[in-house]
N, C-alpha and C. Protein backbone atom coordinates (compact mmCIF):
# COMPACT_ATOMS: atom_id res chain seq x y z
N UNK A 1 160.39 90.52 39.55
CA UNK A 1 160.64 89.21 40.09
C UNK A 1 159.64 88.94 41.23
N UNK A 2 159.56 90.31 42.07
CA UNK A 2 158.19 89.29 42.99
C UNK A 2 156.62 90.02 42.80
N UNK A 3 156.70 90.15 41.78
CA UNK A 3 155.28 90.30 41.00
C UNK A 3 155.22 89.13 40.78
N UNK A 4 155.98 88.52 39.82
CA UNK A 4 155.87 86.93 39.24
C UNK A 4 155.96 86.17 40.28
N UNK A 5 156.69 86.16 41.09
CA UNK A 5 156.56 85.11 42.07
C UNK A 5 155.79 85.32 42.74
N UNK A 6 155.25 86.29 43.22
CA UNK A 6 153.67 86.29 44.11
C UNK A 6 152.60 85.54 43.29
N UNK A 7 152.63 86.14 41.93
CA UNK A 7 151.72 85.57 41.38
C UNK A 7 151.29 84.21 41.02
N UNK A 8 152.43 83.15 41.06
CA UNK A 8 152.84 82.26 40.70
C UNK A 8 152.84 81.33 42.35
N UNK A 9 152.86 82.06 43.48
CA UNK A 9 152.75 81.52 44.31
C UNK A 9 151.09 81.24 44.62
N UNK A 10 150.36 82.54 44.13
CA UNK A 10 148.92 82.33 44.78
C UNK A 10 148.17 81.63 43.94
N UNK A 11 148.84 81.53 42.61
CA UNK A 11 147.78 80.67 41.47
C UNK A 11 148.42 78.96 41.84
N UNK A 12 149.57 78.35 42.08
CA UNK A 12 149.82 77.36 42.91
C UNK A 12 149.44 77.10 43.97
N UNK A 13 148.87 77.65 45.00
CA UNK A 13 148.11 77.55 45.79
C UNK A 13 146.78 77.21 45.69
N UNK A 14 146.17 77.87 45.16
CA UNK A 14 144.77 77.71 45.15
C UNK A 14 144.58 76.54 43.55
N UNK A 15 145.31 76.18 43.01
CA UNK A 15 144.99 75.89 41.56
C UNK A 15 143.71 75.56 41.45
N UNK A 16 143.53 76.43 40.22
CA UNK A 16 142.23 76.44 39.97
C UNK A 16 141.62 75.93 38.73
N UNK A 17 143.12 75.16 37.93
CA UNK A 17 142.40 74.38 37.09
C UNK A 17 141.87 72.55 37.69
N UNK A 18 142.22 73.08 39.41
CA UNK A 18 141.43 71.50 39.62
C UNK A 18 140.08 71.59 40.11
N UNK A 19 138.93 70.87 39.99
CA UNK A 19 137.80 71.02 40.75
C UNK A 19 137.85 70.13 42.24
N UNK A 20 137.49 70.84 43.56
CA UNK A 20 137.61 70.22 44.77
C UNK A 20 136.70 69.32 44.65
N UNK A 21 137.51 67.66 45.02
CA UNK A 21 137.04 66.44 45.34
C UNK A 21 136.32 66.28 44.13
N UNK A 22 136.47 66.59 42.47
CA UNK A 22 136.29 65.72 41.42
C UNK A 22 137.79 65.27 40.62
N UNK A 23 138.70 66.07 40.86
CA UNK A 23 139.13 66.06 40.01
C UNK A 23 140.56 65.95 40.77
N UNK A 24 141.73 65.27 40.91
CA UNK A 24 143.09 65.31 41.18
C UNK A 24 144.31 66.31 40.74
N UNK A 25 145.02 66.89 41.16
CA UNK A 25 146.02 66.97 40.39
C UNK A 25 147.01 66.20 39.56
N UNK A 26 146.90 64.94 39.75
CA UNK A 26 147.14 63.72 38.57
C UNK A 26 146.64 63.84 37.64
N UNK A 27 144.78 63.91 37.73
CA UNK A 27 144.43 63.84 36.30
C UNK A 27 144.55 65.13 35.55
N UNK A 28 144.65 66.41 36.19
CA UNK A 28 144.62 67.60 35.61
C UNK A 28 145.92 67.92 34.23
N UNK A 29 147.03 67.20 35.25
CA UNK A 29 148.06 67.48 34.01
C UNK A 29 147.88 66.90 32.43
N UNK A 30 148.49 68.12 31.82
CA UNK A 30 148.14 68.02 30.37
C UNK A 30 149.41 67.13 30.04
N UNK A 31 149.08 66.36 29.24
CA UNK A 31 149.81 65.15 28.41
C UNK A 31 150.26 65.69 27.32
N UNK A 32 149.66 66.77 26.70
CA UNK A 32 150.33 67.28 25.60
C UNK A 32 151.65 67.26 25.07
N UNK A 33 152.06 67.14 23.70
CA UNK A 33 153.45 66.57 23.41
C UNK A 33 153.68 68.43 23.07
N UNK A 34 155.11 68.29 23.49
CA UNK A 34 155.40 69.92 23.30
C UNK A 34 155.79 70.80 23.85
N UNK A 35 154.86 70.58 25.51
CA UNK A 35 154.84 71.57 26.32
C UNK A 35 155.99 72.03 26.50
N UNK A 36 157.08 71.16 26.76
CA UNK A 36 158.63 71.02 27.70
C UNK A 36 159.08 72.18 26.11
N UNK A 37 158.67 71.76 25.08
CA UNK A 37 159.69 72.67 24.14
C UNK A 37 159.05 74.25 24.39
N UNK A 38 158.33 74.48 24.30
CA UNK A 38 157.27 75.84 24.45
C UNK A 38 158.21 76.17 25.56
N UNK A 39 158.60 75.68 26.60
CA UNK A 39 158.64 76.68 27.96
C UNK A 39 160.11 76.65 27.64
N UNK A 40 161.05 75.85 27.12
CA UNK A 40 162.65 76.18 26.96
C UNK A 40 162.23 76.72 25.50
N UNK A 41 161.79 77.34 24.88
CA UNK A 41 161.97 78.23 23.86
C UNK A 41 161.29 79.76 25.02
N UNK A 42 160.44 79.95 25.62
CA UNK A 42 159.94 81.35 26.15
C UNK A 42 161.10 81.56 27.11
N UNK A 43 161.60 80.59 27.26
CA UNK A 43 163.10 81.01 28.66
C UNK A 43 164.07 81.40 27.88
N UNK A 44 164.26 80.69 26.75
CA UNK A 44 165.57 81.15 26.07
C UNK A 44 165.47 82.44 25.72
N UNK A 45 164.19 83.37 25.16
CA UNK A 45 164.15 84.41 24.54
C UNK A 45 163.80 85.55 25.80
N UNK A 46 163.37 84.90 26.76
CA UNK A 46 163.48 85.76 28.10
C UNK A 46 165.04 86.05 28.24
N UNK A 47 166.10 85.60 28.02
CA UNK A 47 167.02 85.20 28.85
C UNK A 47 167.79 85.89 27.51
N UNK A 48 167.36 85.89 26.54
CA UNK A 48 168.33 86.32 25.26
C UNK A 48 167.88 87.89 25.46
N UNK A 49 166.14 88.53 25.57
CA UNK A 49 166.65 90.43 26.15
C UNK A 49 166.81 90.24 27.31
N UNK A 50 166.95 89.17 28.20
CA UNK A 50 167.50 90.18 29.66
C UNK A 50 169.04 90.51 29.28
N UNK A 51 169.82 89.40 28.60
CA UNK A 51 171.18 89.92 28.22
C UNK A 51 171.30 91.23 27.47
N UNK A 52 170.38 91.35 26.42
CA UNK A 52 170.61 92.60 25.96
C UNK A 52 170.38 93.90 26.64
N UNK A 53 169.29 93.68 26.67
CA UNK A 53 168.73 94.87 28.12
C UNK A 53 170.17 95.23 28.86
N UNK A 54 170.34 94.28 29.49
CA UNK A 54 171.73 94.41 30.50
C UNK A 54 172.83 94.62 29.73
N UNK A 55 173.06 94.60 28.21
CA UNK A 55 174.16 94.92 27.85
C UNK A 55 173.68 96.65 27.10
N UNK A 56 172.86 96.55 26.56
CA UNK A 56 172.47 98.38 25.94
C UNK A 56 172.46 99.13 27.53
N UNK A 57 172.04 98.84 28.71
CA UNK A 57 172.30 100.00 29.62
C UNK A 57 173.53 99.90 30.12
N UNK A 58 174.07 99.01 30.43
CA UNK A 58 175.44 99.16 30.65
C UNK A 58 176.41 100.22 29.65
N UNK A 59 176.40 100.15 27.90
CA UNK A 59 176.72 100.74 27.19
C UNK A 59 176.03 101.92 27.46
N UNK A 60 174.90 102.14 27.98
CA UNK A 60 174.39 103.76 27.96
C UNK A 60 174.80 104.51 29.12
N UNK A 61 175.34 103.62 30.32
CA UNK A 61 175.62 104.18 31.32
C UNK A 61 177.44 104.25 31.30
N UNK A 62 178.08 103.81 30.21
CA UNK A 62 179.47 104.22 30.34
C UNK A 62 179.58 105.18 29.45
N UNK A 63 178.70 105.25 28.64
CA UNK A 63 178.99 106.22 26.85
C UNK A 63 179.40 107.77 27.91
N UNK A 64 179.81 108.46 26.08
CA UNK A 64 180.65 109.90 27.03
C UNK A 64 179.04 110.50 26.65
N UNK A 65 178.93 111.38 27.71
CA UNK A 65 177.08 112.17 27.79
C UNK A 65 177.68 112.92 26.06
N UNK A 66 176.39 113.16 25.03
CA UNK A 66 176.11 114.13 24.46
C UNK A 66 175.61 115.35 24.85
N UNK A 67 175.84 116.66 23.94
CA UNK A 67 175.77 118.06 24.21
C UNK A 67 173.89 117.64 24.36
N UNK A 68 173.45 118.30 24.61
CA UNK A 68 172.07 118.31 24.97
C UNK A 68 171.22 118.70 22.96
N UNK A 69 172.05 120.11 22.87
CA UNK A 69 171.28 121.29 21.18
C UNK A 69 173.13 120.67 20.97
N UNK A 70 173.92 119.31 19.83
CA UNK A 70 175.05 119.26 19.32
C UNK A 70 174.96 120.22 18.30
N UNK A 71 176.31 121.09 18.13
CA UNK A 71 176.20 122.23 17.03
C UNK A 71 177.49 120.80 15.79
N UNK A 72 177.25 122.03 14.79
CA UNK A 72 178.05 120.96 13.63
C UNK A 72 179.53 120.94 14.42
N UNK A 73 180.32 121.35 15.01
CA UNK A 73 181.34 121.04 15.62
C UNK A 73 181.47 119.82 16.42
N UNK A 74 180.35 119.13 17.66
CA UNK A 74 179.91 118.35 18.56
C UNK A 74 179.91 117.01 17.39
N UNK A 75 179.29 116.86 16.32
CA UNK A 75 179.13 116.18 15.80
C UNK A 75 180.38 114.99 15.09
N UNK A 76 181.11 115.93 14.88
CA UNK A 76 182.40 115.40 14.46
C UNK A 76 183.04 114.49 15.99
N UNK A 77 182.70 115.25 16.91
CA UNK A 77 183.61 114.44 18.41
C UNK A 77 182.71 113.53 18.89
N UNK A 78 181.03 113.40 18.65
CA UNK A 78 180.20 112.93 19.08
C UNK A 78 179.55 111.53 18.16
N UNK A 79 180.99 110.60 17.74
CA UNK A 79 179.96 109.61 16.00
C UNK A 79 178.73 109.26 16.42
N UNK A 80 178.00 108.61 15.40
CA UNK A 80 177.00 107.55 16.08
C UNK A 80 177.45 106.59 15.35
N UNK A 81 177.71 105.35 16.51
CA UNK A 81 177.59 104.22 16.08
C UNK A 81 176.72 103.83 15.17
């Protein structure tokens, strides 16, 4: 999180897709039809593994520990999902 936001702070700062005193940040923005869908589709799928992420370690951090070497006995008490 403040990797990205550093980063995101110093490239807003300086923007460097404008040229000083030719060019505005008015005219710079892209008009492109689309954009708005592109960035709520990369958020949604950000946001769809952070849930998972956060749900497989949660499940890995309650599961009962496995034997380290399971002998055929361990196996029977140990399923895999």
């Amino acid at each position: 999180m403040a990797l990205e936001s550093g980063w995101s702070v110093t490239e807003l700062g300086r923007q460097p897709w404008i040229v000083y005193g030719v060019m505005s940040v008015r005219d710079a923005v892209n008009p492109a039809p689309g954009l708005m869908t592109g960035l709520w589709l990369v958020l949604v799928v950000y946001a769809a593994m952070t849930v998972a992420t956060v749900y497989v370690l949660r499940r890995l951090a309650r599961g009962t520990a496995v034997p380290v070497a399971p002998q055929e006995a361990d196996v029977r008490g140990y399923p895999v999902v």
